[in-house]
Protein backbone atom coordinates (compact mmCIF):
# COMPACT_ATOMS: atom_id res chain seq x y z
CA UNK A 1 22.66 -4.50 -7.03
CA UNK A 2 18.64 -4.14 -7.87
CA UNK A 3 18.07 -7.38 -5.86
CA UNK A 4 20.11 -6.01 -2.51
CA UNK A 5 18.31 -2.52 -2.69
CA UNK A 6 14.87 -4.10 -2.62
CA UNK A 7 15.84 -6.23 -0.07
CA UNK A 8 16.71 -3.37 1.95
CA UNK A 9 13.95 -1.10 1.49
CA UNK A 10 11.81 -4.35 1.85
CA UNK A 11 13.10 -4.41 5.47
CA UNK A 12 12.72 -0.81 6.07
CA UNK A 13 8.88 -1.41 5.12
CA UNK A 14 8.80 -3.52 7.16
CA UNK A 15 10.18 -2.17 10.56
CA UNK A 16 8.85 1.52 9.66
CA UNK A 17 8.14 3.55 12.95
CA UNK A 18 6.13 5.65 11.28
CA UNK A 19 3.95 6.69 8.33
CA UNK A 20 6.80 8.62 6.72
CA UNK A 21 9.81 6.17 6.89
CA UNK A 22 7.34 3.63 5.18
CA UNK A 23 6.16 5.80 2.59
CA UNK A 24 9.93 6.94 1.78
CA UNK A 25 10.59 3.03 1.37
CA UNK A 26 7.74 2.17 -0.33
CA UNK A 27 7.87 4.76 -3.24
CA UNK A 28 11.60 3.59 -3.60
CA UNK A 29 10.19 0.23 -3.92
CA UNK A 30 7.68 1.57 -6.30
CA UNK A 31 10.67 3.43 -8.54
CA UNK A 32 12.60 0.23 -8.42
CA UNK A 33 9.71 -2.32 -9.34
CA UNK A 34 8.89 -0.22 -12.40
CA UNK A 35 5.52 0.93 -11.14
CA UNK A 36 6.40 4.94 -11.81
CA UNK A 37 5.95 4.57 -15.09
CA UNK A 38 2.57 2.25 -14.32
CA UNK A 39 1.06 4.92 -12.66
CA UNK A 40 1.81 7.89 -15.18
CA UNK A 41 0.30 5.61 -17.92
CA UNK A 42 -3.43 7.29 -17.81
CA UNK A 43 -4.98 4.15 -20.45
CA UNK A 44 -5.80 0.90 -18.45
CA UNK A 45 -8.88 -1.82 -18.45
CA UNK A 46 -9.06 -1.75 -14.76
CA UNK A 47 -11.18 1.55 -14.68
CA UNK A 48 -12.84 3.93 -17.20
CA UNK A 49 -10.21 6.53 -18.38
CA UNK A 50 -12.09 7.90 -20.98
CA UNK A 51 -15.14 9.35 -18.61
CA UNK A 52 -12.15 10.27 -15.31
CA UNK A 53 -10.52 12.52 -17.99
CA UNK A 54 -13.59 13.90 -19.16
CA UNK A 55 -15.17 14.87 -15.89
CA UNK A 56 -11.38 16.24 -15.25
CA UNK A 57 -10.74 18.40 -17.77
CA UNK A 58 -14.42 19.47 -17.84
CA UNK A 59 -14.64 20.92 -14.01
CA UNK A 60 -10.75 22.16 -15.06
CA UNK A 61 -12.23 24.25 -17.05
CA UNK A 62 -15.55 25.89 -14.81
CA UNK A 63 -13.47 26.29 -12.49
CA UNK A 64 -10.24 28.20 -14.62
CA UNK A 65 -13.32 30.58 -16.18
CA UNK A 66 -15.10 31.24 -12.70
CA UNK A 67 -18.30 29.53 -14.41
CA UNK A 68 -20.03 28.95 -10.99
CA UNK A 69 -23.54 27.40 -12.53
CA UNK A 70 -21.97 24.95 -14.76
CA UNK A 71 -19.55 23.53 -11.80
CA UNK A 72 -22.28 23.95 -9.69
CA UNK A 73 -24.24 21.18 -11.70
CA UNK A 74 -21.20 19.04 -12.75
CA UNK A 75 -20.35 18.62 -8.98
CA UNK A 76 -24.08 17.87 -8.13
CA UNK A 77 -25.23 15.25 -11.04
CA UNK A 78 -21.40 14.26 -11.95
CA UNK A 79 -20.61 13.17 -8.45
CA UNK A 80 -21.03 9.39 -7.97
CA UNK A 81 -18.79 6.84 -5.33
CA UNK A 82 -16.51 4.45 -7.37
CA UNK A 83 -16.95 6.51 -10.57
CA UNK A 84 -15.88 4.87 -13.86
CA UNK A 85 -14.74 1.84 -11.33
CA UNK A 86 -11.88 4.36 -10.18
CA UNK A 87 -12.09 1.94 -6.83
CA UNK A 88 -11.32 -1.03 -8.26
CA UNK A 89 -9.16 -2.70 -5.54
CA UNK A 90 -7.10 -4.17 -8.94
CA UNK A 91 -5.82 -0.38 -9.23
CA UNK A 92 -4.36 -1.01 -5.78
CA UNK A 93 -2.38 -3.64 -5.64
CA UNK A 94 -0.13 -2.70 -8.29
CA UNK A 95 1.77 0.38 -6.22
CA UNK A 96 2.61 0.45 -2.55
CA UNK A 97 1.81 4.37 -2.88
CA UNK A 98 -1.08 5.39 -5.18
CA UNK A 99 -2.95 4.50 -8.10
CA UNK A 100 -2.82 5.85 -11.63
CA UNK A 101 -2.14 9.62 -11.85
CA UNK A 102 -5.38 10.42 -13.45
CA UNK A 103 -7.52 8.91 -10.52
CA UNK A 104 -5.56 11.09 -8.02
CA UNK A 105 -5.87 13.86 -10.39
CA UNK A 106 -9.17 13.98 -10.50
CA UNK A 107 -10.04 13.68 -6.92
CA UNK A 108 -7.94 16.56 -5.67
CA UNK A 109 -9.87 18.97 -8.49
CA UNK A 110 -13.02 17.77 -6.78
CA UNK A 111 -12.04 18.45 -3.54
CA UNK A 112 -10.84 21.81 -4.43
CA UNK A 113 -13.54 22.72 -6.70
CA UNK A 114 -15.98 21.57 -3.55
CA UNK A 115 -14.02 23.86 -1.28
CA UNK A 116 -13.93 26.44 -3.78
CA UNK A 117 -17.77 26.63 -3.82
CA UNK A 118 -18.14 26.26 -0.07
CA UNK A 119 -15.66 29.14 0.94
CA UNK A 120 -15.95 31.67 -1.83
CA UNK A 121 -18.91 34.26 -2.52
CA UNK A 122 -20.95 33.00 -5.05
CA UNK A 123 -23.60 35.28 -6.99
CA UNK A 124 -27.15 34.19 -6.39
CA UNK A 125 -25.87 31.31 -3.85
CA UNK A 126 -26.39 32.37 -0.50
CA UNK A 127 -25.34 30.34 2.31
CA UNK A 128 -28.13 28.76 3.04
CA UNK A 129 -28.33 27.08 -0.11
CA UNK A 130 -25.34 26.20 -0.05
CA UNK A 131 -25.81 24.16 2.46
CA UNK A 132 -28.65 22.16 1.55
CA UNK A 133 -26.53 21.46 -1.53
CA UNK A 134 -24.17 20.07 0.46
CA UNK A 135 -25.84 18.19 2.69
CA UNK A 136 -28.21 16.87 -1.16
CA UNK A 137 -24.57 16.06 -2.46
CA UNK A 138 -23.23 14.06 0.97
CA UNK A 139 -26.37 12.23 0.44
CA UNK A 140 -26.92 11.22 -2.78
CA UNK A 141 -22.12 10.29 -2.90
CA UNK A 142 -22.40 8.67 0.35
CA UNK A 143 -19.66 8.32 2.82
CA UNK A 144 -17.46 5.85 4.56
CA UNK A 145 -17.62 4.16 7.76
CA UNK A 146 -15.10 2.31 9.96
CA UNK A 147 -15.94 -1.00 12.16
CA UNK A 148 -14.32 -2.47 14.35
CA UNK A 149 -14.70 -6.18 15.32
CA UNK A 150 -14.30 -8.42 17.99
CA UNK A 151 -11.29 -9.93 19.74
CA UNK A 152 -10.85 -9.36 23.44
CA UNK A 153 -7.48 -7.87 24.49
CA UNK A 154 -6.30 -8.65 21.13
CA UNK A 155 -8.51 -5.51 19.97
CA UNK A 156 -6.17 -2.83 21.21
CA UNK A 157 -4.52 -2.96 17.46
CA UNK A 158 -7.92 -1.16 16.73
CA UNK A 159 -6.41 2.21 17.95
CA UNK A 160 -3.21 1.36 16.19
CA UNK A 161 -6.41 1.79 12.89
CA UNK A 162 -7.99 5.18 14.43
CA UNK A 163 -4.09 6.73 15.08
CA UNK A 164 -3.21 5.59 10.80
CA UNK A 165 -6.58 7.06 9.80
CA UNK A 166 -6.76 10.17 11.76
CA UNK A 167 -3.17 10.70 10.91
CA UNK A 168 -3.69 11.32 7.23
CA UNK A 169 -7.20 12.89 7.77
CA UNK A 170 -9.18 10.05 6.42
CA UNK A 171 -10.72 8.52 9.97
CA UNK A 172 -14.39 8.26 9.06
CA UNK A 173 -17.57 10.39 11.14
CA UNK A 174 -19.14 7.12 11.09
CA UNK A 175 -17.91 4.16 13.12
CA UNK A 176 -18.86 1.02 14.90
CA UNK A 177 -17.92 -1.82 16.87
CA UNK A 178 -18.98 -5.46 18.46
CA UNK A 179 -17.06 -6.50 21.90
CA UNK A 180 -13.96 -4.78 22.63
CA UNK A 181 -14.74 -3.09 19.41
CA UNK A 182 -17.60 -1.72 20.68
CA UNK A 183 -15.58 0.00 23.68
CA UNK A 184 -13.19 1.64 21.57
CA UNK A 185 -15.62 2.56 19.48
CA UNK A 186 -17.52 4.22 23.02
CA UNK A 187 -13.84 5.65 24.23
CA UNK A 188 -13.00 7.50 20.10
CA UNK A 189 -16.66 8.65 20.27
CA UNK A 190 -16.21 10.85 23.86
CA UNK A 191 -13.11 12.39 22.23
CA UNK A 192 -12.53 15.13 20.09
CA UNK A 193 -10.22 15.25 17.27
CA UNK A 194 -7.73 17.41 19.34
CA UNK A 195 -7.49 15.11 22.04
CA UNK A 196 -6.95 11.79 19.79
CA UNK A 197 -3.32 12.43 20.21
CA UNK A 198 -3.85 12.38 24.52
CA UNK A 199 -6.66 9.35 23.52
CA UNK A 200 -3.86 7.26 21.67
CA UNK A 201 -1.59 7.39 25.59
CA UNK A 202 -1.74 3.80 27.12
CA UNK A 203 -0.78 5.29 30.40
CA UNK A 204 -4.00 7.51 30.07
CA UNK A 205 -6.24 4.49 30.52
CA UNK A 206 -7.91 2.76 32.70
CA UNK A 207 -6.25 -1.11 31.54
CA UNK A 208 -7.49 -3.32 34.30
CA UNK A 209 -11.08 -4.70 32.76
CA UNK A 210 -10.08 -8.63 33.87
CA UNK A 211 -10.69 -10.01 36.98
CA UNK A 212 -10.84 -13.66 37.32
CA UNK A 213 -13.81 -15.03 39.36
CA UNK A 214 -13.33 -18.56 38.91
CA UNK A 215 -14.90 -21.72 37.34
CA UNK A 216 -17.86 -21.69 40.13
CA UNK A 217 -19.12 -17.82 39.53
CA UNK A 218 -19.28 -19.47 35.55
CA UNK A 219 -21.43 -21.99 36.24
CA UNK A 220 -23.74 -20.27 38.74
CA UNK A 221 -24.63 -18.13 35.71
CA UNK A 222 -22.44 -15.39 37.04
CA UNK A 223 -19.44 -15.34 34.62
CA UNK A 224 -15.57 -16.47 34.53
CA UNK A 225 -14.38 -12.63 34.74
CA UNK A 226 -15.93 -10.22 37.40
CA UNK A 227 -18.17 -7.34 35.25
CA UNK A 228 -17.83 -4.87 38.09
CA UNK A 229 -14.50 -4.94 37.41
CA UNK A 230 -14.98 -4.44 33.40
CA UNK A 231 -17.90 -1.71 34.45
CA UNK A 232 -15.67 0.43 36.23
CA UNK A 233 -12.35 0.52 33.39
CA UNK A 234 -15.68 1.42 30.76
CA UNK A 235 -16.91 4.05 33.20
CA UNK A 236 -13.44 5.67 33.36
CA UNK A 237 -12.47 5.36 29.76
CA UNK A 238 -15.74 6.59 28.55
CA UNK A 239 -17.69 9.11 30.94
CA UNK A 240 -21.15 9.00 31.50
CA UNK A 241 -22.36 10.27 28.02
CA UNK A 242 -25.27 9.02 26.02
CA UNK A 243 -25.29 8.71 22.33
CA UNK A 244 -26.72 11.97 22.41
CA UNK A 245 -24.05 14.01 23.86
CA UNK A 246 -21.02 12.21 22.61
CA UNK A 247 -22.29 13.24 19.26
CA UNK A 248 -22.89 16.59 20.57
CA UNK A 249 -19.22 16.86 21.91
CA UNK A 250 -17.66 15.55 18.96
CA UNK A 251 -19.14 15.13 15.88
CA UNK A 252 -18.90 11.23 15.27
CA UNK A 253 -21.63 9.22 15.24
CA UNK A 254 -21.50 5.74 17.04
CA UNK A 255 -22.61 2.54 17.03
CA UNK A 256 -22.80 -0.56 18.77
CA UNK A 257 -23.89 -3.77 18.02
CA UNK A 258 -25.55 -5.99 20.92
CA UNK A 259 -27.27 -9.19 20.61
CA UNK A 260 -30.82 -10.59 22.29
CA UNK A 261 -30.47 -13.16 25.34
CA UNK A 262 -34.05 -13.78 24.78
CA UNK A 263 -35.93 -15.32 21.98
CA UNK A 264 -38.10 -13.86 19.26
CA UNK A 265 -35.48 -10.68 19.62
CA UNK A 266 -33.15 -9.38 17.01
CA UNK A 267 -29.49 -7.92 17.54
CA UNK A 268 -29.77 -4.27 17.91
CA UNK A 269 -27.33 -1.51 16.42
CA UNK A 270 -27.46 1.33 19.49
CA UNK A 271 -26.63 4.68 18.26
CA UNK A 272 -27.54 8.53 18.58
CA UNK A 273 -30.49 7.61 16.08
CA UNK A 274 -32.02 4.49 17.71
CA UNK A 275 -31.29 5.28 21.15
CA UNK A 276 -30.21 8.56 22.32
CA UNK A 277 -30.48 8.30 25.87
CA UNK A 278 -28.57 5.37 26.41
CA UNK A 279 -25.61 5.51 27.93
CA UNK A 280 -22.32 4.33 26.00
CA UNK A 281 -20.48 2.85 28.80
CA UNK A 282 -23.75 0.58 29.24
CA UNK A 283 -23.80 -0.33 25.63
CA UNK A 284 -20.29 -1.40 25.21
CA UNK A 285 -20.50 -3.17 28.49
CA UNK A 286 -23.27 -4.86 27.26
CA UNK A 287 -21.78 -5.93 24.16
CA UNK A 288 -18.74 -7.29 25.74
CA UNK A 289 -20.68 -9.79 27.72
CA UNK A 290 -19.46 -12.72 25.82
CA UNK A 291 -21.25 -15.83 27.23
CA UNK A 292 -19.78 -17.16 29.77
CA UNK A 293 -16.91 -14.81 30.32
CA UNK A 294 -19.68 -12.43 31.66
CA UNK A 295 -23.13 -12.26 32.24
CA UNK A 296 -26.02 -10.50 30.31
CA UNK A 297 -26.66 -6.74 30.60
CA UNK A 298 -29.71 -4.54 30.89
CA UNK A 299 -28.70 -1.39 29.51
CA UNK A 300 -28.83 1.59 31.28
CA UNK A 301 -30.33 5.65 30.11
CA UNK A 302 -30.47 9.05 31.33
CA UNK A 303 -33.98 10.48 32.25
CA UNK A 304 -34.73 14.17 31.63
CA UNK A 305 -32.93 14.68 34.65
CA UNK A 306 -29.74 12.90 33.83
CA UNK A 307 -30.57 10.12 36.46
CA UNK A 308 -29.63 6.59 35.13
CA UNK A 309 -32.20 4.30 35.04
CA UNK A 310 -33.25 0.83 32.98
CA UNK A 311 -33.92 1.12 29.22
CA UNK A 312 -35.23 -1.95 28.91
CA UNK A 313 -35.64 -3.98 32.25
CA UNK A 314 -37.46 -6.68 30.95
CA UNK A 315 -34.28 -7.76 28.32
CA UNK A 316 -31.32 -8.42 28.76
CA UNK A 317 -28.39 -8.61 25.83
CA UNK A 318 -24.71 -10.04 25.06
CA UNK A 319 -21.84 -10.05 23.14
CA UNK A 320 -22.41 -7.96 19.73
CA UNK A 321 -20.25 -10.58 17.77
CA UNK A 322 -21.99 -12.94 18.21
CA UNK A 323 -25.11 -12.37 15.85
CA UNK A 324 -23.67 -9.02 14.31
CA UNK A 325 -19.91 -8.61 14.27
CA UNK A 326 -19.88 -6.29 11.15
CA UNK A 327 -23.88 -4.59 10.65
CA UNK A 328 -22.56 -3.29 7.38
CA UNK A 329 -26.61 -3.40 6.02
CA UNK A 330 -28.09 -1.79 8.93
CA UNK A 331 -25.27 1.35 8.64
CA UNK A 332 -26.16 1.38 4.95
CA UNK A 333 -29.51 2.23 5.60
CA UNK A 334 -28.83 5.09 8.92
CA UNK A 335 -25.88 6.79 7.29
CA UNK A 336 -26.09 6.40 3.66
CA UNK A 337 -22.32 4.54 3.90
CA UNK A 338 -21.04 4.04 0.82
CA UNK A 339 -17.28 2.26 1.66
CA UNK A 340 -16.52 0.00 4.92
CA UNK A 341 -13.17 -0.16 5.75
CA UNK A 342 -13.04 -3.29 8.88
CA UNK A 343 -10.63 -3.19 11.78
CA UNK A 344 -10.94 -7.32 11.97
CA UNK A 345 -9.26 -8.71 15.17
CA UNK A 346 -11.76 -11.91 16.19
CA UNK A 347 -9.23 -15.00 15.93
CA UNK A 348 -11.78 -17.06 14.70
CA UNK A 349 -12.19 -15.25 12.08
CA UNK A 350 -8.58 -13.42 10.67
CA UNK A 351 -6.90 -17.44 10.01
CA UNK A 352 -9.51 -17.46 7.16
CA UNK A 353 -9.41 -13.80 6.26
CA UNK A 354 -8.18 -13.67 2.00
CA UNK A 355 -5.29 -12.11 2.47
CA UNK A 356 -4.25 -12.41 -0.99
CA UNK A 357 -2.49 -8.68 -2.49
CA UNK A 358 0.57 -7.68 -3.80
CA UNK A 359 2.92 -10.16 -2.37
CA UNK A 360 0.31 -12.83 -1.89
CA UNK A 361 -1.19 -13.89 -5.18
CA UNK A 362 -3.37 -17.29 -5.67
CA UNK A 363 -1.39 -19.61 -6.49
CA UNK A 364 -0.94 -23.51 -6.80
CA UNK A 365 1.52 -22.99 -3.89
CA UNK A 366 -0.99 -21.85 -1.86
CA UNK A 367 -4.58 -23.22 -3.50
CA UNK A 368 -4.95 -26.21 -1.17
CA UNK A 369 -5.02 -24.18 1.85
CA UNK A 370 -7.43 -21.41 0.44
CA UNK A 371 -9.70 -24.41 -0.85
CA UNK A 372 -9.71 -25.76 2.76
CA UNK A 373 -10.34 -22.85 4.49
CA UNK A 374 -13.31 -22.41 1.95
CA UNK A 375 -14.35 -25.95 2.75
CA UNK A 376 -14.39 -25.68 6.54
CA UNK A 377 -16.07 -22.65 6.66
CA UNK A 378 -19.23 -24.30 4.21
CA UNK A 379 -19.43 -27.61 5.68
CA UNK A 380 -19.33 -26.12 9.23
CA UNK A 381 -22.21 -23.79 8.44
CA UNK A 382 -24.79 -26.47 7.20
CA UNK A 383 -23.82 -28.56 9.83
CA UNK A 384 -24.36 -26.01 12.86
CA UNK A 385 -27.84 -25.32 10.36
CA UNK A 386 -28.90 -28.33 10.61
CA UNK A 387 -28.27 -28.78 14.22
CA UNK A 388 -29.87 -25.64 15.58
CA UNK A 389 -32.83 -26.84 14.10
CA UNK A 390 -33.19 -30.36 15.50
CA UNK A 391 -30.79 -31.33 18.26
CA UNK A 392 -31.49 -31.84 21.46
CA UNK A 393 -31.55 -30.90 24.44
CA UNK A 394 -32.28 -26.86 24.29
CA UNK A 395 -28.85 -25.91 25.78
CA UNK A 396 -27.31 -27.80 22.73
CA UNK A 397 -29.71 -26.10 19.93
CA UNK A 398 -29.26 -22.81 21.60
CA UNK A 399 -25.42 -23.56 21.33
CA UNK A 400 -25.38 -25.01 17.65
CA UNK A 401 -27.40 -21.76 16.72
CA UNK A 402 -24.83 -19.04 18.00
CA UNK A 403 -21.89 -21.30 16.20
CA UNK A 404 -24.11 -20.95 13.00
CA UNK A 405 -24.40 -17.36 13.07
CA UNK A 406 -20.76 -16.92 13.99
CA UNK A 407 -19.80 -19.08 10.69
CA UNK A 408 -22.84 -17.34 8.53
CA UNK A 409 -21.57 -13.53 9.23
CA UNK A 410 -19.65 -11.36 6.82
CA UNK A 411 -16.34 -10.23 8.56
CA UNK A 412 -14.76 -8.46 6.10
CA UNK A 413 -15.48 -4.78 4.41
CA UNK A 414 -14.26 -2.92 1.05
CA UNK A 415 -11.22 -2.36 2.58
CA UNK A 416 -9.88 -5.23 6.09
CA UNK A 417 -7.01 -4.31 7.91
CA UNK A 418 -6.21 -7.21 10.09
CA UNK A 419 -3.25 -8.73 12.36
CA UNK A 420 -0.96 -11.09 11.65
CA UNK A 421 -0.75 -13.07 15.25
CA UNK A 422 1.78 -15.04 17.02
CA UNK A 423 1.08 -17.99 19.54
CA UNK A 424 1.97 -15.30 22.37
CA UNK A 425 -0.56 -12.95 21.24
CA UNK A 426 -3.50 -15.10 22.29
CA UNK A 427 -2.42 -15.91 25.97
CA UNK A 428 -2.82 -12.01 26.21
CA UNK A 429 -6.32 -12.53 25.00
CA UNK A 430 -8.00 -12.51 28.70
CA UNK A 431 -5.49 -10.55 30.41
CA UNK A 432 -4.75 -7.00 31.35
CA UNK A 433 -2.49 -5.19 28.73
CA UNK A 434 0.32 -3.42 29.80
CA UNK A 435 1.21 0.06 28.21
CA UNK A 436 3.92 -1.20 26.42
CA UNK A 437 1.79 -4.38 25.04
CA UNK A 438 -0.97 -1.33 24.10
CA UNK A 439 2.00 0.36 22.23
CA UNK A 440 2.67 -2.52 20.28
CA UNK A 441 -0.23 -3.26 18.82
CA UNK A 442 -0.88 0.47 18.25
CA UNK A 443 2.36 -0.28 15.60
CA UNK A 444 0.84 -2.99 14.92
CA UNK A 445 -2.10 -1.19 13.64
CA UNK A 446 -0.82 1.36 12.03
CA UNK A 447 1.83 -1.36 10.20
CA UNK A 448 -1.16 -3.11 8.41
CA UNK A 449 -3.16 0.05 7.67
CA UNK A 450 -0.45 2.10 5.49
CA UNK A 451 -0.32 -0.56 2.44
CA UNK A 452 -4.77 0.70 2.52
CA UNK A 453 -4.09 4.25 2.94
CA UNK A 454 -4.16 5.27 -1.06
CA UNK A 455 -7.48 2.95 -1.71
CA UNK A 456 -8.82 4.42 1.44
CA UNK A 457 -7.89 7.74 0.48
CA UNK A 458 -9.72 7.63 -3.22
CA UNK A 459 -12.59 6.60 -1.89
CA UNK A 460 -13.17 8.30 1.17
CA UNK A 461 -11.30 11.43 0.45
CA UNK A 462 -14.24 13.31 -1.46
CA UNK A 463 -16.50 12.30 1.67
CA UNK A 464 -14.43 13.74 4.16
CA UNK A 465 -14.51 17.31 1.96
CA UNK A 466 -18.00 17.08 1.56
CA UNK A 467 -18.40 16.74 5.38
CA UNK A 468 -15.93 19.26 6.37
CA UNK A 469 -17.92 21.66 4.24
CA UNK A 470 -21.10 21.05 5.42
CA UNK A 471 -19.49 21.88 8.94
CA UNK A 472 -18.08 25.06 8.08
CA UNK A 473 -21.21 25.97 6.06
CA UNK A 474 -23.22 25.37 9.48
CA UNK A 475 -20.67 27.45 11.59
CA UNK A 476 -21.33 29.94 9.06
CA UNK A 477 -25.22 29.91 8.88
CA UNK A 478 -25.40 30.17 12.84
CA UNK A 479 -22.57 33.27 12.60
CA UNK A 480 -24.80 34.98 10.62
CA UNK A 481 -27.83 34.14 12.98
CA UNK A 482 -26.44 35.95 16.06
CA UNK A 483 -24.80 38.42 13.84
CA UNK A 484 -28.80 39.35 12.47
CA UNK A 485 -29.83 39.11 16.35
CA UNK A 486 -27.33 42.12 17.34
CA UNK A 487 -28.33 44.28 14.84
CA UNK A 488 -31.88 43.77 15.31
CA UNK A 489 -31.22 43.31 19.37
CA UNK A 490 -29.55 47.32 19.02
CA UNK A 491 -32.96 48.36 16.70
CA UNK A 492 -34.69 47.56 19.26
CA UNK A 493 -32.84 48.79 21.47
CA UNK A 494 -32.43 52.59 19.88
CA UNK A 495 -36.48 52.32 18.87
């Protein structure tokens, strides 16, 4: 009887239309599977107990006798990412719906103690120290960011990521993208969180970005696919912001990875910080231009007067994946990110993704083909080494080099959501999606991002708060601004 009622709510997991049906199935699952029990059990050696229920009970308390300077401090030296190893992917792959008790515990009484300090009147804590203690905290915790890879058409399962995470409140401010990662990455970053919902409509895109221009345009230097045609569906889909404003509008910051055509040039990671003018639709058209589907870009900016003009004339750049798929280092260092989670869609890349979890363990069953996915990927990387350094002629070297980098990236984060694909799914690569293909991998997305949501959740959760007070903090600091202008605007005026 056991055996049939897993089998059914293994199905039900499986075909879930939404968040909800597959949560309802999954904690079933959980109940039947004996994992209730697992996760009421606070003692474990995957994660420090001891210290969790310390810091727990201890901001309990503050917080139960109003004792504003001691939580105060607890929040701002106690607060570290991955505390006691509470992240511990381990913790994860026991449950289909949350970790142990005590880990859940705790985060929610530092997210309310957090918003308990941010919206209530606190002696000797005026708002704009508040604030800055904030902002100190966000710093010194960290916060999460989301990337998006590679992958052609095959990359509209990315949105089927953003709709999951925005869903359950955890899609992060920070996010990048290579490719047709970079152009979803341009389209989220020119909307609002109210209009996701309108954003997540096939039928309110522009879908027609191929246009075939034959084998003779290719070898001229001038590309299989036409980019006017791929210029004009960016140019609808994302505006004409910059950086600059799209940050302005909404709040995200993004980023997009673009590699050099020239020598003695590095890939670049284009964002509000390192480029500011630039237009996004230039940037994501730019790092689209795989070779020899398209040719290379020169990016394009707005002047002072919000003319476009070259940002660069003299260099020209291509596809982001190709040198920097995932620049997980170079996001470290801007936004202080703490947690990638990795929309991966390249196929290259997901056939040797470790997919091992919950209902995939290592095992001698499987061993051989983990060991020579392992061994491809090393031998394949010295040889491509060893070419780009010698071969000839140039075209070759230049050749052997990109393959190296390709094989010599890291393509997976903390946390890799990734599809499982079907023979069909790549003849769709380099052709137009229809809305109902769009709508399917949007499902598609969403299916392989619920199993992450509770890891995601623990470690991004405390983030998100922190940011979402910082933002209120602000609203209130300039509030208070115009409020002090009146009053002094009617001294003046009465003086």
């Amino acid at each position: 009887m056991t055996d049939g009622r897993i089998r059914k709510f293994r199905k039900m997991l499986a075909d879930a239309p939404n968040y909800e049906v597959w949560k309802a199935a999954a904690l079933e699952l959980d109940f039947l599977e004996g994992n209730v029990e697992w996760k009421e059990e606070f003692v474990s050696d995957l994660y420090h107990y001891e210290l969790i229920y310390d810091r727990l009970s201890n901001l309990r308390q503050y917080r139960q006798q109003n004792d504003f300077e001691r939580l105060k401090r607890a929040l701002r030296e106690g607060l570290h990412h991955d505390l006691g190893n509470m992240g511990n992917a381990a913790l994860y792959s026991r449950s289909r719906v949350g970790t142990k008790h005590l880990v859940e515990e705790y985060i929610t009484q530092v997210c309310e103690s957090l918003d308990f300090l941010c919206d209530h009147p606190v002696p000797g804590f005026p708002v704009a120290e508040k604030l800055q203690f904030f902002r100190d905290t966000l710093t010194s915790y960290g916060r999460p960011t989301l990337l998006l890879s590679g992958g052609a058409t095959l990359g509209m399962f990315h949105f089927g990521v953003i709709k999951a995470l925005w869903e359950k409140g955890l899609l992060p401010q920070v996010v990048a993208g290579s490719s047709i990662g970079a152009i979803i990455a341009g389209i989220l970053g020119v909307h609002t969180d109210a209009e996701i919902p309108e954003m997540l409509v096939p039928e309110n895109h522009h879908l027609k970005a191929w246009k075939w221009r034959g084998l003779i345009s290719a070898m001229q230097g001038d590309g299989l696919m036409d980019q006017d045609q791929l210029k004009a569906c960016l140019r609808a889909n994302i505006g004409e912001y910059t950086f600059e404003e799209a940050f302005q509008r909404t709040g995200r910051s993004i980023n997009i990875s673009v590699s050099p055509v020239q020598a003695h040039q590095k890939a670049r990671l284009l964002c509000g910080y390192t480029s500011p003018y630039l237009l996004i639709w230039s940037a994501a058209l730019a790092s689209a231009a795989v070779p020899g589907i398209y040719p290379p870009v020169t990016l394009m900016k707005k002047d002072m007067h919000g003319n476009s003009l070259p940002y660069t004339s003299r260099l020209k750049f291509v596809d982001g994946s190709v040198v920097s798929d995932l620049p997980i280092e170079r996001l470290m260092h801007l936004y202080d990110v703490n947690f990638t989670i990795v929309s991966q869609t390249n196929p290259h890349v997901v056939p040797f993704l470790n997919r091992r979890g919950r209902d995939e363990k290592l095992s001698l069953a499987n061993l051989p083909m983990h060991l020579l996915k392992s061994e491809i990927q090393f031998h394949g990387q010295g040889l491509f080494d060893y070419l780009r350094k010698r071969v000839r002629p140039e075209i070759m070297r230049q050749a052997s080099g990109q393959l190296y980098t390709i094989m010599a990236q890291r393509y997976s984060g903390d946390v890799t959501i990734a599809p499982s694909y079907r023979l069909r799914d790549f003849r769709r690569m380099l052709a137009n999606p229809e809305p109902d293909y769009v709508r399917e991998m949007i499902l598609a997305g969403e299916r392989a991002t619920w199993p992450k949501i509770s890891m995601i959740r623990s470690h991004a959760r405390i983030s998100k708060t922190l940011e979402r007070c910082v933002r209120r903090l602000k609203h209130q600091q300039k509030r208070a601004y115009a409020e002090l202008r009146l009053v002094s605007n009617a001294d003046s005026g009465s003086s």
